[in-house]
Protein backbone atom coordinates (compact mmCIF):
# COMPACT_ATOMS: atom_id res chain seq x y z
CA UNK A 1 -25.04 -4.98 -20.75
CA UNK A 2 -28.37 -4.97 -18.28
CA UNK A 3 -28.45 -2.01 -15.88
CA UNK A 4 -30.78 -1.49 -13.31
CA UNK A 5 -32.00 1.42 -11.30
CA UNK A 6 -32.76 0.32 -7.89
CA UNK A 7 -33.98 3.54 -6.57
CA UNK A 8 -37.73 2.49 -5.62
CA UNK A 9 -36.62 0.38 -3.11
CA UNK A 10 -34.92 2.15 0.26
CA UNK A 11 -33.55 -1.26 2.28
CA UNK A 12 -31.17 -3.09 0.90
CA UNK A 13 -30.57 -5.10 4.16
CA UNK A 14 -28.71 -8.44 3.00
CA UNK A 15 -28.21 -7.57 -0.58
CA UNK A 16 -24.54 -7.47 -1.39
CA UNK A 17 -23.03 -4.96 -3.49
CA UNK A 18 -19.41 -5.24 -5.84
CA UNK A 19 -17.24 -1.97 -6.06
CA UNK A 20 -14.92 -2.11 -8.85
CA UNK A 21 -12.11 0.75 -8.38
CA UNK A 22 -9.79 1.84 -11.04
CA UNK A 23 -8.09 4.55 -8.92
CA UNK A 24 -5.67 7.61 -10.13
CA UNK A 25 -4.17 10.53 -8.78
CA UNK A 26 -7.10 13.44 -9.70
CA UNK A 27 -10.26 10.45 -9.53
CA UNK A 28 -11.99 7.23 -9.47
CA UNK A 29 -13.88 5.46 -12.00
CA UNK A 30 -16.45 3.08 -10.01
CA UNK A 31 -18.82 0.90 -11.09
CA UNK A 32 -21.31 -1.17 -8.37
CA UNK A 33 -22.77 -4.42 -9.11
CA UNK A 34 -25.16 -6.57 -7.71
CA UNK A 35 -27.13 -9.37 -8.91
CA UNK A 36 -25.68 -10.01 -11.67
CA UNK A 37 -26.82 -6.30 -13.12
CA UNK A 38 -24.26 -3.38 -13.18
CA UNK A 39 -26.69 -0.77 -11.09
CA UNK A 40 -23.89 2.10 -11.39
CA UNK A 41 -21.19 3.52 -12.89
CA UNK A 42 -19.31 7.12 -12.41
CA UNK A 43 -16.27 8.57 -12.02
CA UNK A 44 -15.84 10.66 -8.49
CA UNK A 45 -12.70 12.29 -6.54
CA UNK A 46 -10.54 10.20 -5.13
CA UNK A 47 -12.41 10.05 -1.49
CA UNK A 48 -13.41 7.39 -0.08
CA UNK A 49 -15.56 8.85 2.16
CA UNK A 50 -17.18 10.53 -0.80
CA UNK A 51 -17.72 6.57 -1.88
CA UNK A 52 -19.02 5.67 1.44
CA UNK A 53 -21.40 8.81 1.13
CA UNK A 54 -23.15 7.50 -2.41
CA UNK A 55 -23.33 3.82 -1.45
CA UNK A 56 -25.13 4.38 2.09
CA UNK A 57 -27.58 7.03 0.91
CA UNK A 58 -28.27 5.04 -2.68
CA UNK A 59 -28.14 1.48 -1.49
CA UNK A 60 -28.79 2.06 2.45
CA UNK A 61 -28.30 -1.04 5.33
CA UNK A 62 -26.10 -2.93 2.05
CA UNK A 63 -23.20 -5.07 2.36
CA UNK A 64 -20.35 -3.30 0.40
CA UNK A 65 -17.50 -5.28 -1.19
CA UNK A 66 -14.96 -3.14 -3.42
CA UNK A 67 -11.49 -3.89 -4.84
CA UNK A 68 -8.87 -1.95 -6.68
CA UNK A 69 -5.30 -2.84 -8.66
CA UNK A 70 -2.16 -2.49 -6.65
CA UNK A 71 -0.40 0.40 -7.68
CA UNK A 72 1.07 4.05 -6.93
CA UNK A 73 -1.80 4.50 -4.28
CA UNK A 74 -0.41 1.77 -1.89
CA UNK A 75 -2.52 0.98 1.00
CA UNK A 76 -3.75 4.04 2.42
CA UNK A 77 -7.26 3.68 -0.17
CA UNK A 78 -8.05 0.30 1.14
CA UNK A 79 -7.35 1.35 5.00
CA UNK A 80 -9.42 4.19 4.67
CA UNK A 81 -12.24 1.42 2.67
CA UNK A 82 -12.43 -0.66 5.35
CA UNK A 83 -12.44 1.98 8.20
CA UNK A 84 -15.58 3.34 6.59
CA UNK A 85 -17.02 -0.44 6.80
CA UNK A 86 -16.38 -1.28 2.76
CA UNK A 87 -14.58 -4.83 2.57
CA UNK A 88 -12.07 -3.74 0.13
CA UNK A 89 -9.32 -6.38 -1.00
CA UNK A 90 -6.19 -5.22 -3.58
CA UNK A 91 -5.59 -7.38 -6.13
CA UNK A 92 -2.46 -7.58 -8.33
CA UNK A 93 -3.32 -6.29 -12.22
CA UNK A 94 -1.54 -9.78 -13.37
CA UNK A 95 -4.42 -11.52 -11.23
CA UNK A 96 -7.44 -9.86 -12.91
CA UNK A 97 -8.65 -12.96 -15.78
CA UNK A 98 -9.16 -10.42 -19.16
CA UNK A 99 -10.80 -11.67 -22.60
CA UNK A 100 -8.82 -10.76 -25.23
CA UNK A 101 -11.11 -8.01 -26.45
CA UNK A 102 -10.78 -6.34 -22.32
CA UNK A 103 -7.19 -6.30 -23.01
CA UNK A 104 -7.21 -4.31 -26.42
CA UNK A 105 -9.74 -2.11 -25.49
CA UNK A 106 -8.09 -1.24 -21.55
CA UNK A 107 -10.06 1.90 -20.58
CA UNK A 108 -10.97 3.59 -16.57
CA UNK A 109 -14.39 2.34 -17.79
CA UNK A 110 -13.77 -1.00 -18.32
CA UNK A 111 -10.78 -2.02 -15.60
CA UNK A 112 -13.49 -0.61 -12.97
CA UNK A 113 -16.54 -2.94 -14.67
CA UNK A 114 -14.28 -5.88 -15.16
CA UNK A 115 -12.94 -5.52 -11.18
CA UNK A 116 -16.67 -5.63 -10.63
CA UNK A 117 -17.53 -8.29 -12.32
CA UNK A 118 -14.55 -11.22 -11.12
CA UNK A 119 -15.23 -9.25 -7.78
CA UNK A 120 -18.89 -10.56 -7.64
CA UNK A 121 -17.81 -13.80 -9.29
CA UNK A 122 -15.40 -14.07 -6.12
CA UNK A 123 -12.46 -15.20 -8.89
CA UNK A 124 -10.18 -12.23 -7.62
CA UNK A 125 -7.63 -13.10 -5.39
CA UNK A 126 -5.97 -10.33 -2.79
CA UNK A 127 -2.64 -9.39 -1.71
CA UNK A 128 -1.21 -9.55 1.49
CA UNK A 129 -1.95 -6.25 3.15
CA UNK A 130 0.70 -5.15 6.36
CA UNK A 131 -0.86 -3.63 9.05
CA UNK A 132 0.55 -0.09 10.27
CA UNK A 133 2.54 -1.46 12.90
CA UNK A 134 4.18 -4.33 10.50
CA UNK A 135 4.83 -1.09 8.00
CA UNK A 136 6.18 0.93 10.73
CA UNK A 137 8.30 -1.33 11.40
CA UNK A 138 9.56 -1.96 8.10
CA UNK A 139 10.34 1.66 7.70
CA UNK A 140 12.59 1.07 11.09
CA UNK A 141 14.39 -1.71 9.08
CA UNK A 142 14.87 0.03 6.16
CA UNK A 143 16.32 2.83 7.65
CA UNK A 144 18.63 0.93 9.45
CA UNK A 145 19.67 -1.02 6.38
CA UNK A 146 20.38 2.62 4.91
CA UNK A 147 22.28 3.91 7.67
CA UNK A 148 24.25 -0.09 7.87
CA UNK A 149 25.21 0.56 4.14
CA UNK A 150 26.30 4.45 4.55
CA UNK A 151 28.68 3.18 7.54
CA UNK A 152 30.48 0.53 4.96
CA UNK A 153 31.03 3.59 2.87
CA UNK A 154 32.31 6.02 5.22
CA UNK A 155 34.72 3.14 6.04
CA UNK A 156 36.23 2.40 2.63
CA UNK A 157 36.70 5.87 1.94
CA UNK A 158 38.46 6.45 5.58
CA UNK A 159 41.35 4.67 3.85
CA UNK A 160 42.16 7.04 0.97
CA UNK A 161 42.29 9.71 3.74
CA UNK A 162 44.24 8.48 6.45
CA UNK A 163 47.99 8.08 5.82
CA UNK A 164 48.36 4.79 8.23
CA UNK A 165 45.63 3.02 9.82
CA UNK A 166 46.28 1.65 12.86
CA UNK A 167 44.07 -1.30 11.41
CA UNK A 168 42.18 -2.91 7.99
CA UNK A 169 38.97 -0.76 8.15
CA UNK A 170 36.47 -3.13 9.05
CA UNK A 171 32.68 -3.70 10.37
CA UNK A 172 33.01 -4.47 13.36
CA UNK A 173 31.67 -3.53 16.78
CA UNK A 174 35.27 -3.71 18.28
CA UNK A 175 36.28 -0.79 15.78
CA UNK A 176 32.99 0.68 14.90
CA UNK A 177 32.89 3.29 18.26
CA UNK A 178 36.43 3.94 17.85
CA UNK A 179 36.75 4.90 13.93
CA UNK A 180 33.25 7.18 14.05
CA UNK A 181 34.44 9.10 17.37
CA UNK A 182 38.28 9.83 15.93
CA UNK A 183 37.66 10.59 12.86
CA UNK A 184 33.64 11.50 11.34
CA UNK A 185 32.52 14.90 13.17
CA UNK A 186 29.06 13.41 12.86
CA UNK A 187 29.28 9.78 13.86
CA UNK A 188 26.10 7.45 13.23
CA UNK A 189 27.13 4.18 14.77
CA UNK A 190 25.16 5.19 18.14
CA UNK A 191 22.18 5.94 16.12
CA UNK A 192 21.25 2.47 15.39
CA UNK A 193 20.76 -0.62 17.83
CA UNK A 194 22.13 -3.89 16.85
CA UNK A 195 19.87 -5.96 14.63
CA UNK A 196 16.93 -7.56 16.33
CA UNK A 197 14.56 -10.02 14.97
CA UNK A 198 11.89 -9.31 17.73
CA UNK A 199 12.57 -6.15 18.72
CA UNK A 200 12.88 -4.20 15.35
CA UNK A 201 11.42 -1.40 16.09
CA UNK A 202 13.01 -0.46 19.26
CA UNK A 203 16.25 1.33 16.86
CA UNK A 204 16.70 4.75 17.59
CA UNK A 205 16.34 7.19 15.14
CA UNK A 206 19.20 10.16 15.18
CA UNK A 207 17.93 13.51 16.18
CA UNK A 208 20.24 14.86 13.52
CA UNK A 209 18.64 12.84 10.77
């Protein structure tokens, strides 16, 4: 595989370079391509400032393009990429073309060099990426789905306890007030706002919670 050193020159201005990511927990195996030639390869913490750091002092005034697989790491990696001005893109592992030799021999070495190399090739394709508001937001509609689905509950089970309803327990926002005031110490129905589709994140969130 040809590797070059391209320390005697100090401007890279124009010359694009391909960051191939396998990321874990404790580090990062990377490996930067451009050219065609793999001109580095290491493993580092997982920082990517520390990244940032060895690209602009080894390959100064570059473009950087990097990628990594979807995984346990989520999207904080690739927001913190592209705030420090490294085009990063995440790409789903089922997306990534392997030989049949890359698949046998799956290594940190070689998921970083072959991310590198269908990065440069441009065949990788990303994943939708949510901004922080549209995952703050999903958050507020999750929890409200919880808190939806712990009501039904605490409904059902009202009717083991109580000798005679006065009614079929029910969802409903005729009954909802009435049921979680009488009888729950702790009622939840005023902690959530009825469902919204353009105004999901206005729900209130329960002190108590």
């Amino acid at each position: 595989m040809p590797v070059s050193n391209l320390s005697h020159s100090r401007d890279f201005t124009g010359e694009n370079f391909y960051i191939g990511l396998d990321v874990h927990k404790k580090s990062w195996s990377v490996t930067v391509r451009t050219s065609n030639l793999e001109v580095g390869h290491f493993s580092q913490a997982p920082d990517p400032k520390a990244l940032h750091s060895y690209l602009t002092k080894k390959f100064p005034s570059g473009t950087y393009y990097s990628a990594y697989e979807a995984g346990f790491s989520g999207t904080s990696s690739h927001t913190a990429l592209c705030k420090f001005g490294i085009q990063n893109i995440i790409v789903h592992a089922g997306d990534i073309p392997n030989t049949d030799k890359e698949k046998k021999s799956k290594t940190d070495v070689h998921d970083s060099r072959t991310i590198a190399k269908y990065l440069e090739k441009g065949l990788l394709k990303p994943i939708h990426v949510l901004t922080d508001q549209q995952q703050e937001l999903r958050g507020y509609f999750r929890l409200r789905e919880s808190q939806v689905r712990d009501q039904y509950v605490e409904y059902y089970n009202m009717g083991s306890v109580l000798p005679k309803p006065p009614f079929e327990p029910t969802f409903s926002s005729k009954h909802s007030p009435f049921i979680l005031t009488t009888y729950l110490p702790n009622p939840v129905s005023h902690c959530i706002s009825p469902r919204s589709s353009s105004h999901l994140g206005n729900s209130p969130v329960c002190s108590s919670l």
